[in-house]
Protein backbone atom coordinates (compact mmCIF):
# COMPACT_ATOMS: atom_id res chain seq x y z
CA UNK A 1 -14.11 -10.58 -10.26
CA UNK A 2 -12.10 -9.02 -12.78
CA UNK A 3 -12.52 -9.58 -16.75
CA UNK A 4 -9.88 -11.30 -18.90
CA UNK A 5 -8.92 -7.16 -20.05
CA UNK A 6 -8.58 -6.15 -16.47
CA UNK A 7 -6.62 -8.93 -15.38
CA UNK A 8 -4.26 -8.17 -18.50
CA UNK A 9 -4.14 -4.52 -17.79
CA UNK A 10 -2.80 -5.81 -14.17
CA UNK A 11 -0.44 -8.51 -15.28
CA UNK A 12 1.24 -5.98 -17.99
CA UNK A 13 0.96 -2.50 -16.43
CA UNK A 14 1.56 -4.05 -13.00
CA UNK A 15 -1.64 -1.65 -11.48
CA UNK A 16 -5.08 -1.59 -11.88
CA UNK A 17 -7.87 0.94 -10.93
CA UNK A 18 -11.39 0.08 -10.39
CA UNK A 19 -13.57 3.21 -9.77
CA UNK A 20 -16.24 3.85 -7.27
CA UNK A 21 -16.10 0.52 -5.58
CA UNK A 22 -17.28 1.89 -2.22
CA UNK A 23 -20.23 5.09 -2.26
CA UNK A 24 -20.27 8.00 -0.14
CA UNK A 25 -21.75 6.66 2.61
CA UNK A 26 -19.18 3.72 3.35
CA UNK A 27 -16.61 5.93 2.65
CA UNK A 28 -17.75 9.14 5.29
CA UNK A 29 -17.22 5.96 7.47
CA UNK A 30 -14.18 5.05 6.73
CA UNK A 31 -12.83 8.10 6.96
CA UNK A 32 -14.69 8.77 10.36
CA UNK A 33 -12.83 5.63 11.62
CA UNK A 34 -9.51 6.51 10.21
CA UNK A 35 -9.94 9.50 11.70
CA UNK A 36 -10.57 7.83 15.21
CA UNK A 37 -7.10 5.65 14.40
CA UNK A 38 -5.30 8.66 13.93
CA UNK A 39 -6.17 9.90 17.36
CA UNK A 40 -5.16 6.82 19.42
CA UNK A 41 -1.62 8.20 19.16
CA UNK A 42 0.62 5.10 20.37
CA UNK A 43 3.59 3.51 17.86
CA UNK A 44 1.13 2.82 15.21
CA UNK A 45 0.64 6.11 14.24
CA UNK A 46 4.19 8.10 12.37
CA UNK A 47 3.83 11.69 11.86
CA UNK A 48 5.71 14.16 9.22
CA UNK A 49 9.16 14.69 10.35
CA UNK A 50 9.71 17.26 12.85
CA UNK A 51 6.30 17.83 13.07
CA UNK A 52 3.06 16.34 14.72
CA UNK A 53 0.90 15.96 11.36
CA UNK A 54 -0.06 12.15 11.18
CA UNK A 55 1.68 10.49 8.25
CA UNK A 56 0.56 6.80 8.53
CA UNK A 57 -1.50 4.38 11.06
CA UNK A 58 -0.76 0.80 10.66
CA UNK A 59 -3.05 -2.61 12.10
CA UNK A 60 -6.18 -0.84 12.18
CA UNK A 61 -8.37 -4.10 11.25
CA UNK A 62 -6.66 -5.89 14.21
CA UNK A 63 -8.40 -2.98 16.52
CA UNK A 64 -11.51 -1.41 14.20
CA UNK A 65 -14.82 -3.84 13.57
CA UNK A 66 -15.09 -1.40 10.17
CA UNK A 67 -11.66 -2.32 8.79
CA UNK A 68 -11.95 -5.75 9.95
CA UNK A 69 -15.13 -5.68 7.92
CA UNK A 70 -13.57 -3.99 5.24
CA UNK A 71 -10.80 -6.67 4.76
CA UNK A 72 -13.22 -9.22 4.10
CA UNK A 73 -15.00 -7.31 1.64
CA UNK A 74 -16.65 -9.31 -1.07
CA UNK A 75 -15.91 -6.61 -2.85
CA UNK A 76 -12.37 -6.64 -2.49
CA UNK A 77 -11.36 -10.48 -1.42
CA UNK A 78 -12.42 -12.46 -4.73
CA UNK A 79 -10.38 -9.97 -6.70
CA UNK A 80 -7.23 -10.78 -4.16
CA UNK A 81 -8.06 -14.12 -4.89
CA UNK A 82 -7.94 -14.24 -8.56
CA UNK A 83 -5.18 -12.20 -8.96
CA UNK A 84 -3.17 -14.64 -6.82
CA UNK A 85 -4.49 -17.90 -7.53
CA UNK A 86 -5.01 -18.48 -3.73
CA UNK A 87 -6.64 -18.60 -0.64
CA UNK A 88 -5.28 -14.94 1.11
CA UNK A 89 -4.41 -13.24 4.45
CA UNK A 90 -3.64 -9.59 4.97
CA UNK A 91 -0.18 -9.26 5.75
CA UNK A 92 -0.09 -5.64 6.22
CA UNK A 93 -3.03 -2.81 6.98
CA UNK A 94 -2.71 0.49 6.85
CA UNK A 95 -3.95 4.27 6.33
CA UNK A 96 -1.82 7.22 4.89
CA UNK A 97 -2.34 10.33 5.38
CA UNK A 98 -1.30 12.95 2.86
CA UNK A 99 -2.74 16.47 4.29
CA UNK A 100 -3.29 19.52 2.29
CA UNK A 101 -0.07 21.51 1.88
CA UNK A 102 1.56 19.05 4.74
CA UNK A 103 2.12 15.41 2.85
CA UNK A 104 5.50 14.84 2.29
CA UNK A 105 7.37 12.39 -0.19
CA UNK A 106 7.35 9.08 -0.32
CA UNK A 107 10.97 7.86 -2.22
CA UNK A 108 10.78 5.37 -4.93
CA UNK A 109 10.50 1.86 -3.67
CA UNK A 110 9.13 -1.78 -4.15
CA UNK A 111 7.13 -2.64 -1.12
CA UNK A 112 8.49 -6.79 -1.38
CA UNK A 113 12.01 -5.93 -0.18
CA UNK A 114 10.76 -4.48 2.96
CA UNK A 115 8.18 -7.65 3.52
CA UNK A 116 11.00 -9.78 1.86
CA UNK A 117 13.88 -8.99 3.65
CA UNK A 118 12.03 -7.43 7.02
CA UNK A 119 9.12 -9.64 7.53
CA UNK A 120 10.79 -12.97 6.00
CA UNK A 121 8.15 -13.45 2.47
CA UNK A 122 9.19 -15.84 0.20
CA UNK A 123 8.07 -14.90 -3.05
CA UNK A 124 6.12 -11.52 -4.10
CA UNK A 125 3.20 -13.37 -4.81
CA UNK A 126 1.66 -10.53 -2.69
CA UNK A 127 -0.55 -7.43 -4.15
CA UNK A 128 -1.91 -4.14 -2.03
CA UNK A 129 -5.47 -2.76 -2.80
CA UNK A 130 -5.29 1.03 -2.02
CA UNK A 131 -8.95 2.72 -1.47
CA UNK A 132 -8.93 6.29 -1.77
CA UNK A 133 -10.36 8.29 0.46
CA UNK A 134 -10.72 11.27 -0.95
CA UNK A 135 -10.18 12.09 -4.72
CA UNK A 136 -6.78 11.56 -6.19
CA UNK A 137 -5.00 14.60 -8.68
CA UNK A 138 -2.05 15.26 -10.14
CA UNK A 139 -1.86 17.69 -7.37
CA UNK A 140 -2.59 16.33 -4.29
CA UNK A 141 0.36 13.59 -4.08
CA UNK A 142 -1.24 10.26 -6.22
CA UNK A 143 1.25 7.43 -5.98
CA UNK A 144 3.65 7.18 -9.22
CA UNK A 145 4.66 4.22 -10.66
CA UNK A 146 6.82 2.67 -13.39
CA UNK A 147 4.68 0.65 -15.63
CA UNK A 148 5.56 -2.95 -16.34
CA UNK A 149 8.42 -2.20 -14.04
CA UNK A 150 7.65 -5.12 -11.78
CA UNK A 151 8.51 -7.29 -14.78
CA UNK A 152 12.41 -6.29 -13.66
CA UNK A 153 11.71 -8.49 -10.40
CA UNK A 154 13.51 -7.23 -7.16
CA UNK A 155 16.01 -4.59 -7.56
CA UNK A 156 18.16 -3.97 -5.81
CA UNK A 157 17.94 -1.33 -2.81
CA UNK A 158 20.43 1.29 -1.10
CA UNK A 159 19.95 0.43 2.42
CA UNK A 160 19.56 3.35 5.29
CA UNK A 161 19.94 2.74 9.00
CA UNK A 162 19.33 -0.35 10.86
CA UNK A 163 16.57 -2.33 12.47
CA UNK A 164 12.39 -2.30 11.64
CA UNK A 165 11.45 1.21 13.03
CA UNK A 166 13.37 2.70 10.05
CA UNK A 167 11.15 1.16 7.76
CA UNK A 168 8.55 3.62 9.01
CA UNK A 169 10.43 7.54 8.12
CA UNK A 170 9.92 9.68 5.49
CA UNK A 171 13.67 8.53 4.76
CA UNK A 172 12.75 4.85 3.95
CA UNK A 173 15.37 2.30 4.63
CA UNK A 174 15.19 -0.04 1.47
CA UNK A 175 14.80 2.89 -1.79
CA UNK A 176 16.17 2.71 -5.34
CA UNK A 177 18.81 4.70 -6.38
CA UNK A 178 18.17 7.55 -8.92
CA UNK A 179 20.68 5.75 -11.56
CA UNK A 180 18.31 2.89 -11.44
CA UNK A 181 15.20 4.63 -11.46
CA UNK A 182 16.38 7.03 -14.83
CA UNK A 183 17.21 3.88 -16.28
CA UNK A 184 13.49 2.50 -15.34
CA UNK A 185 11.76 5.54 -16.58
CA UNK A 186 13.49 6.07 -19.63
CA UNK A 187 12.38 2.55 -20.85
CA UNK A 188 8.73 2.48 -19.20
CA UNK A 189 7.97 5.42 -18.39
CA UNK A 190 5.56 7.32 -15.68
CA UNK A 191 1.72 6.67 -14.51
CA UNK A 192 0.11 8.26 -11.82
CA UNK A 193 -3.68 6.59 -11.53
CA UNK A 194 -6.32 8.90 -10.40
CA UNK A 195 -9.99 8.75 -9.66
CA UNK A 196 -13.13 9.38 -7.32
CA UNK A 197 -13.18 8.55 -3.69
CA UNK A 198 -14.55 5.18 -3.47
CA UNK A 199 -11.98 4.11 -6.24
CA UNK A 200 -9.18 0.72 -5.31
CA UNK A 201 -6.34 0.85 -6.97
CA UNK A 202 -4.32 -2.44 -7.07
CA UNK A 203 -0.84 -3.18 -7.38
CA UNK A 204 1.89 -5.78 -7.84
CA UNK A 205 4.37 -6.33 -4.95
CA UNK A 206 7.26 -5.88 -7.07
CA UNK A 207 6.23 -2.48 -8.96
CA UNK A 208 8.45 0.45 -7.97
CA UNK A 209 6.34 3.53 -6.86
CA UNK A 210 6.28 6.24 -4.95
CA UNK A 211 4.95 10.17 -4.18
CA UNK A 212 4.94 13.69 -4.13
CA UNK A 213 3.92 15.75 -1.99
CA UNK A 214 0.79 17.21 -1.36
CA UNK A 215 0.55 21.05 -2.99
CA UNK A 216 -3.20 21.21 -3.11
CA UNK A 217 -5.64 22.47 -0.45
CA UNK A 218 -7.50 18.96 -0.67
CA UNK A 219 -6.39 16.06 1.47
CA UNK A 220 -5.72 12.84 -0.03
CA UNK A 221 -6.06 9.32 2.66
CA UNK A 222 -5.30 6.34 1.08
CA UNK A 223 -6.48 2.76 3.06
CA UNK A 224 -3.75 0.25 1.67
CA UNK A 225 -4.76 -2.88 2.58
CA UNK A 226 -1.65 -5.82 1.35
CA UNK A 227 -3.31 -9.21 0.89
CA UNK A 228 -0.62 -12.06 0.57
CA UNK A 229 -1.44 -16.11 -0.84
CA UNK A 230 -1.88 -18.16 2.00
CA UNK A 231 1.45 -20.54 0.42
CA UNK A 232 3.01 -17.59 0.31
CA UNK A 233 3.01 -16.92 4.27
CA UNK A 234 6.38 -15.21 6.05
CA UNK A 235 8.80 -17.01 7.63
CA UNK A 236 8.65 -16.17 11.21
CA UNK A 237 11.88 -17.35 12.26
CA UNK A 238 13.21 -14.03 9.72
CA UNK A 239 10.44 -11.73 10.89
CA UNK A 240 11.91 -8.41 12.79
CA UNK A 241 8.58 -6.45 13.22
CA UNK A 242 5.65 -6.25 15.52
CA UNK A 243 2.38 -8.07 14.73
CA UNK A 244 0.84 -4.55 13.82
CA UNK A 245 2.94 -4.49 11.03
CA UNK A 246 3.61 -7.90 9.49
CA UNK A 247 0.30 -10.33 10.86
CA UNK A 248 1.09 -13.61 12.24
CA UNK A 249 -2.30 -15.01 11.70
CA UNK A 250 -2.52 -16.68 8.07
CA UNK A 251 -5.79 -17.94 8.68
CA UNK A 252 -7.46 -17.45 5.11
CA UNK A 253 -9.62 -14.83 5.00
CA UNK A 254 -13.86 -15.48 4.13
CA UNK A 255 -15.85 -12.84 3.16
């Protein structure tokens, strides 16, 4: 559980690291099992454009006993839990991929529009814990945010092609425009949150983020797993993507 200055750093900045929450033994597995994901190939798995380096693999804990496991973590579902004051679900699972010299950007964003307007979720009472991996730099392509920017609530979001599988490109189909984002900056400014492999980061549904790419010879996974409140569940009936991608199951998790 988090302490009253932890949940306060969360509630203000909008993010939240913990360091070294898994060791380097769960970890080698993780990454051995991400690894496995990776090579299933199938629509799960998006690649850099125009080439064949994985980018992202989503609904591994639907297929993997490890993430399955690891979704149920004591470790990780009591903090879920107090941060939303309720019983959760995961809504979405998955593992990005930022190679060395190959990651790409991701453009500035707030992950509720997509699960808001895609996936049919009422309210961003919804948070993603992010394990790394692998260490996270300055160099290697650490998600940015805007902190406190989540205070601003949805913004809102130029909109690029049409229907779910363009919520998956490089080119992401809900991003904030660069007027908006100066604006942001100007008045919160920048964080990028590093630490150790083994670290979670945490972060608010509504905080605008997103990364650079990857100019180091070091790799840099991320598992994002996005836990949403159980009252909080998607409206089906407004849902346009696949069960790999927004879960249909709000069963509350136990850990």
């Amino acid at each position: 559980m988090l302490s009253p200055a932890q949940l306060d750093e969360y509630r203000t900045q909008g993010f939240l690291v913990q360091e070294r929450v898994f060791d380097e033994v769960e970890i080698r597995q993780l990454k051995d099992e991400a690894a496995q994901e990776f090579a299933t190939g199938g629509e799960r798995v998006t690649v850099e454009a125009d080439t064949d380096v994985p980018r992202g693999v989503h609904g591994c804990h639907l297929h993997t006993e490890a993430f399955g496991r690891l979704v149920r973590s004591p470790r990780l579902l009591p903090v879920a839990e107090q941060l939303l004051g309720d019983q959760v679900y995961v809504h979405q699972f998955k593992i990005n991929a930022k190679r060395a010299f190959k990651g790409e950007v991701w453009e500035w964003h707030q992950d509720y529009t997509f699960w808001h307007h895609e996936d049919g979720m009422p309210e961003p009472r919804a948070l993603t814990a992010a394990i790394f991996l692998d260490e996270v730099t300055e160099f290697n392509g650490p998600l940015t945010f805007v902190p406190g920017g989540h205070g601003s609530g949805e913004i809102d979001a130029e909109v690029e092609g049409e229907g779910w599988a363009n919520t998956l490109t490089a080119s992401l189909k809900y991003s904030i425009d660069i007027g908006t984002m100066r604006k942001l900056i100007d008045r919160n400014g920048l964080a990028a949150p590093k630490g150790p492999r083994g670290s979670v980061l945490w972060f608010d549904a509504n905080i605008p983020h997103a990364s650079v790419p990857n100019i180091s010879p070091s790799d840099r996974g991320l598992v994002l797993i996005t836990y949403n409140g159980v009252r909080n569940k998607i409206d089906l009936a407004r849902s346009t993507r696949p069960e790999w991608l927004a879960a249909r199951d709000f069963t509350p998790l136990e850990a």
